[in-house]
Structures are given as structure tokens and as C-alpha cells.
C-alpha atoms as a PDB file:
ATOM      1  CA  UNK A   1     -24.663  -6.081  13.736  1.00  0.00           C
ATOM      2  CA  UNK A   2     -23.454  -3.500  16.549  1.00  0.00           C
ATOM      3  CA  UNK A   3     -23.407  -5.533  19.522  1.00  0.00           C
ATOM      4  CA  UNK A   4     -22.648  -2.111  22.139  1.00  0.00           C
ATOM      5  CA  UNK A   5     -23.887   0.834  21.832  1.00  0.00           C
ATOM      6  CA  UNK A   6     -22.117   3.685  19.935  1.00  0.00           C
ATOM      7  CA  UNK A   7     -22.774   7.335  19.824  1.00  0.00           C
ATOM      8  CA  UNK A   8     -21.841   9.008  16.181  1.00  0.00           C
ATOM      9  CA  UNK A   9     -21.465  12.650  16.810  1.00  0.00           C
ATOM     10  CA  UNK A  10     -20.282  14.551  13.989  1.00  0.00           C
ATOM     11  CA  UNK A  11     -21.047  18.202  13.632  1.00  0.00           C
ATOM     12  CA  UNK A  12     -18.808  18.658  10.391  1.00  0.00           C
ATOM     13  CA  UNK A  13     -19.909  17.978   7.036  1.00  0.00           C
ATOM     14  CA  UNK A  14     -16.544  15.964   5.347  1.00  0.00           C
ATOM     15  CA  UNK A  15     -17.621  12.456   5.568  1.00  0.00           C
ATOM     16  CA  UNK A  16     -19.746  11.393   2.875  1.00  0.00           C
ATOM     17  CA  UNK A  17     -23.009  13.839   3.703  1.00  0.00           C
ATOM     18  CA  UNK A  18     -23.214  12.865   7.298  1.00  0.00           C
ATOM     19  CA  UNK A  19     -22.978  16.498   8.532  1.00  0.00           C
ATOM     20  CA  UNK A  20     -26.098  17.035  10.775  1.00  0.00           C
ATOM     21  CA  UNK A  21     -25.981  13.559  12.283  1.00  0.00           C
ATOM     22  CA  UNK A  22     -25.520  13.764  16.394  1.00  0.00           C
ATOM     23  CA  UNK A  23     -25.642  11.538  19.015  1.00  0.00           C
ATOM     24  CA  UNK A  24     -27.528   8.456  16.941  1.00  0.00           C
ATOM     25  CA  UNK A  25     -27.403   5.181  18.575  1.00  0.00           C
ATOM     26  CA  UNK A  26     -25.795   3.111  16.497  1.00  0.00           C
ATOM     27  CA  UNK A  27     -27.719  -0.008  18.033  1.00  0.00           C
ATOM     28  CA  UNK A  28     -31.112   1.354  17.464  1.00  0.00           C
ATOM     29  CA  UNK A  29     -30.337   2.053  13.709  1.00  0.00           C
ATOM     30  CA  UNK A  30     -28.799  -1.365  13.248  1.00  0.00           C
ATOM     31  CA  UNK A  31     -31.970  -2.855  14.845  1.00  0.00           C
ATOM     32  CA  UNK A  32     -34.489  -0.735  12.499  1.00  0.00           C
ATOM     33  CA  UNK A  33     -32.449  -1.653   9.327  1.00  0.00           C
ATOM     34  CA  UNK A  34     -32.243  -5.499  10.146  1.00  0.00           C
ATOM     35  CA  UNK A  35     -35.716  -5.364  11.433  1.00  0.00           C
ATOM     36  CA  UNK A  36     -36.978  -6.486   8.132  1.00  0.00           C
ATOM     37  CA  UNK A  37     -36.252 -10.005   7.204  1.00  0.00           C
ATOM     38  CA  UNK A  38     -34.357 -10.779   4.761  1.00  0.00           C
ATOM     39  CA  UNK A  39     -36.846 -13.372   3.223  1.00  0.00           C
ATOM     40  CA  UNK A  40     -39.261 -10.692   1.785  1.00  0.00           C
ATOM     41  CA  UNK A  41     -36.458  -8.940  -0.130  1.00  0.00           C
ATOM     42  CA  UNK A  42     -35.006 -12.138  -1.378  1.00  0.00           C
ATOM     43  CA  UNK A  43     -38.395 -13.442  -2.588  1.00  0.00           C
ATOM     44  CA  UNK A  44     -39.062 -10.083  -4.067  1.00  0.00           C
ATOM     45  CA  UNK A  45     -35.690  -9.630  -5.722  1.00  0.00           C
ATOM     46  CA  UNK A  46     -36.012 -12.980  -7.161  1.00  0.00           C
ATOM     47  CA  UNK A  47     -39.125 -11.916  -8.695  1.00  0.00           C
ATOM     48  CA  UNK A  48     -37.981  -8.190  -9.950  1.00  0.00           C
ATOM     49  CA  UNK A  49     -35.302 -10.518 -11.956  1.00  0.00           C
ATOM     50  CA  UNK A  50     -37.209 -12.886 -13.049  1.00  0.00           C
ATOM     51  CA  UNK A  51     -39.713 -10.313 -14.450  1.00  0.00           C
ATOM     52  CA  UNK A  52     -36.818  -8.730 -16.339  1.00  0.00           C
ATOM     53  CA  UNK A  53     -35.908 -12.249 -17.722  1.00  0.00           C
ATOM     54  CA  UNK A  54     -39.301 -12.129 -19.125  1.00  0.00           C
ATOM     55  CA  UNK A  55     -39.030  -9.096 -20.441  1.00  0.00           C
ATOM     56  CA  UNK A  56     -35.377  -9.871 -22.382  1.00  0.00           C
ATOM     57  CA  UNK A  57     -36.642 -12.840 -23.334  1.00  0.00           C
ATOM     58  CA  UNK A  58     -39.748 -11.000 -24.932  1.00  0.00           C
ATOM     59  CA  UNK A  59     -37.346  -8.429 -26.512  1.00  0.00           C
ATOM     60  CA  UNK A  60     -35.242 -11.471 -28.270  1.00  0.00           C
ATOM     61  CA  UNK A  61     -37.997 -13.297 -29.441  1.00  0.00           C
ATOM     62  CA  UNK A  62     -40.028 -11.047 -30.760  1.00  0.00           C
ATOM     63  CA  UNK A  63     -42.384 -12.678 -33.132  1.00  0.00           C
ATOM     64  CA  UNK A  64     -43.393 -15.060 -29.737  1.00  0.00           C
ATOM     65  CA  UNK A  65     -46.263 -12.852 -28.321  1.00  0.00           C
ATOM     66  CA  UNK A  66     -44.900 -11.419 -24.912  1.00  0.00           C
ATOM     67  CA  UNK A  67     -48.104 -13.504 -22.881  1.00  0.00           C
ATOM     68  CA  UNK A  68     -46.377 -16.439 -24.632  1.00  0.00           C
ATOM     69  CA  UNK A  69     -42.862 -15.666 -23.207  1.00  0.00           C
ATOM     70  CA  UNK A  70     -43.995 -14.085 -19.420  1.00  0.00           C
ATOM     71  CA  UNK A  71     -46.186 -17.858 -19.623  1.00  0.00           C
ATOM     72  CA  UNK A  72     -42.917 -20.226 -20.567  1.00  0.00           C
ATOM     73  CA  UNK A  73     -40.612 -18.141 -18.222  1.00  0.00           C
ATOM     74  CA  UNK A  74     -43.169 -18.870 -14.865  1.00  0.00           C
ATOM     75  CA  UNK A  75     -43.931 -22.310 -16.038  1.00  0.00           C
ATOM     76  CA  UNK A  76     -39.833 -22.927 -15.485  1.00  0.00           C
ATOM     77  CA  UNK A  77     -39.397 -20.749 -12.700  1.00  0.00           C
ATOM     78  CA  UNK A  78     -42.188 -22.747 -11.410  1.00  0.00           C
ATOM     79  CA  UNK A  79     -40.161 -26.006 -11.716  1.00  0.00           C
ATOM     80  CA  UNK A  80     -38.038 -24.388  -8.967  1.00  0.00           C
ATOM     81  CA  UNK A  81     -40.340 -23.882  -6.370  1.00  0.00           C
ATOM     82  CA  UNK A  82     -39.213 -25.630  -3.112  1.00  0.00           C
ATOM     83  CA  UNK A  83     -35.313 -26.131  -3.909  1.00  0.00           C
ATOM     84  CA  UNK A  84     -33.223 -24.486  -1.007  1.00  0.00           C
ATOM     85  CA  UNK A  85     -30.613 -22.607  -2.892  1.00  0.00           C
ATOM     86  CA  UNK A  86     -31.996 -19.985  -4.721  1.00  0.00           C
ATOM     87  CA  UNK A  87     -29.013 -18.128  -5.862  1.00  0.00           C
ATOM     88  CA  UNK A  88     -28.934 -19.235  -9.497  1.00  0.00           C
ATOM     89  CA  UNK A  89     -32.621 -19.993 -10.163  1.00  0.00           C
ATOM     90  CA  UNK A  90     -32.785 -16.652 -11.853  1.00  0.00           C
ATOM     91  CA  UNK A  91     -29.862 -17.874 -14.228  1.00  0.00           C
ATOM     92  CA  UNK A  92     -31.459 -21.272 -14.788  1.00  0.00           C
ATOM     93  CA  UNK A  93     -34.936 -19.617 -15.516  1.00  0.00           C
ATOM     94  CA  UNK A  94     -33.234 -17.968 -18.440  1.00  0.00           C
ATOM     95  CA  UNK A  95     -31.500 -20.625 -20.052  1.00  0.00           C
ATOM     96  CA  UNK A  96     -34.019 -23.270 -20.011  1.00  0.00           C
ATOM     97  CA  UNK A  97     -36.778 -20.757 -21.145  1.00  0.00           C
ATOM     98  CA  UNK A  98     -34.200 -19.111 -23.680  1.00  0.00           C
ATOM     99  CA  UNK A  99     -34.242 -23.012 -24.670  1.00  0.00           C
ATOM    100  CA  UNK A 100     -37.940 -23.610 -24.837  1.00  0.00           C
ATOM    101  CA  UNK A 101     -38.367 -20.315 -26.878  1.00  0.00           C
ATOM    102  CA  UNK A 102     -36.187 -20.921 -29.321  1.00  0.00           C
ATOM    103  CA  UNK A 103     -37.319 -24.916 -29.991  1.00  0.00           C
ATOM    104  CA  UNK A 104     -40.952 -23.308 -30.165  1.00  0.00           C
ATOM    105  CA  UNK A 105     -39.776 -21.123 -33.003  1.00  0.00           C
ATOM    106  CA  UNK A 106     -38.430 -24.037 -34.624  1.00  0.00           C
ATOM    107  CA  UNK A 107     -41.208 -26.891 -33.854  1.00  0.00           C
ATOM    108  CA  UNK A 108     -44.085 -25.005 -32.742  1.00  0.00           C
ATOM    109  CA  UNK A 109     -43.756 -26.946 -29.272  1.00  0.00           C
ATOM    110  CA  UNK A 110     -42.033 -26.722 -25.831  1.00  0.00           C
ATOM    111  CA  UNK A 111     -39.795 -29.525 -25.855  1.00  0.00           C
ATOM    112  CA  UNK A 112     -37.998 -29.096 -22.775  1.00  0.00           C
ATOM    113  CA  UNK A 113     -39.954 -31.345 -19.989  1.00  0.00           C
ATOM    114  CA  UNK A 114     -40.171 -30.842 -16.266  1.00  0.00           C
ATOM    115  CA  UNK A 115     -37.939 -34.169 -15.960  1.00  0.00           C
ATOM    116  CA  UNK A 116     -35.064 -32.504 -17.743  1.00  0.00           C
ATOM    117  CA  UNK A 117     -35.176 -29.756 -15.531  1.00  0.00           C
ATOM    118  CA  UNK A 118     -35.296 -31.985 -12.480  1.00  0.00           C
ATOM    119  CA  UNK A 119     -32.265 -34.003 -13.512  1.00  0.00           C
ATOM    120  CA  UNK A 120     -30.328 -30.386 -14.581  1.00  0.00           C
ATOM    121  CA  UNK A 121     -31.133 -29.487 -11.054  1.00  0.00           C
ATOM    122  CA  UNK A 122     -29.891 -32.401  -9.399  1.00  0.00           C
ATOM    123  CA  UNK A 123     -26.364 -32.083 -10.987  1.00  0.00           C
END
């Protein structure tokens, strides 16, 4: 964050397509971008990746209709809901679904129970 305020005044157009930019306080543009907080965009971002796990997951099972798949990947990423660190969820929502689909293949059931998960997540 730019703590004083700065003038940028560059006529010339060298550096990286800043060309027309004059007299922009610095302060004011730091202000507008970290305006937003970062919460939104993390919960979002979480969610754009965990819809793509869905749809890889969908893509490698195949013959597990993709309602199926989008239903098993929530149900985990649901078993995450409330834990503070949030940086690996997305990577733990793939495995243990990745798990659950294949076992369904194989049994026709979701083995993997919300008690596993807790103790995985407790390690």
C-alpha cells in the first residue's frame, strides 16, 4: 500500500504501455484497487476451482453422469465449510472426491464418510 502520495508523470511511451499516464495519484489508485476486499475474490476463486474440479472429475469418470460428479464434489467441499485455512481445500476436494468416484465405480456406493474427512483434516 502507498502510504504518501506520489505523482507518476510519464509522457513517453517505453515502460510497459504506460505512455499517456500523467500526474495519477498513486494513493488514490492504491485505495480504488484495495477497495474491494479480499474475501469476495477468495470465496469466488475458491469456487471457480472447485467448479473446474467438477468438471475434471466429470471428464475422468465419464460413465458417472456429470450431476453425479458436480453432487459428490459439493457434498466434500461441503465437509470444509467453517475450517480457517482455506488454501488447500481445493486440493483436498479433489482427492477425496477423485476417491469417492472411483469406489462408486467399483461398489456402486460412496464409501468415504464425513468422519474420515474430519480426521484427514485434523492431521
Amino acid at each position: 500500500m502507498v502510504h504518501n502520495t506520489q505523482l507518476l508523470s510519464h509522457a513517453g511511451g517505453s515502460r510497459g504501455g504506460l505512455g499517456c499516464l500523467t500526474n495519477i495519484d498513486l494513493t488514490n489508485v492504491d485505495f480504488h484497487v484495495n477497495a474491494c476486499q479480499p474475501f469476495a475474490v477468495i470465496e469466488l476463486s475458491e469456487q471457480t476451482i472447485i467448479d473446474q474440479v467438477a468438471d475434471r472429475l466429470t471428464s475422468k469418470y465419464p460413465t458417472i453422469p456429470a450431476e453425479t460428479v458436480t453432487a459428490v464434489v459439493r457434498g466434500v467441499h461441503a465437509r470444509f465449510d467453517g475450517r480457517p485455512v482455506r488454501e488447500y481445500v481445493p486440493l483436498l476436494v479433489e482427492r477425496f472426491s477423485g476417491q469417492e468416484l472411483g469406489l462408486l465405480l467399483l461398489t456402486g456406493r460412496r464409501p468415504i464418510s464425513e468422519t474420515t474427512v474430519d480426521q484427514a483434516i485434523a492431521v
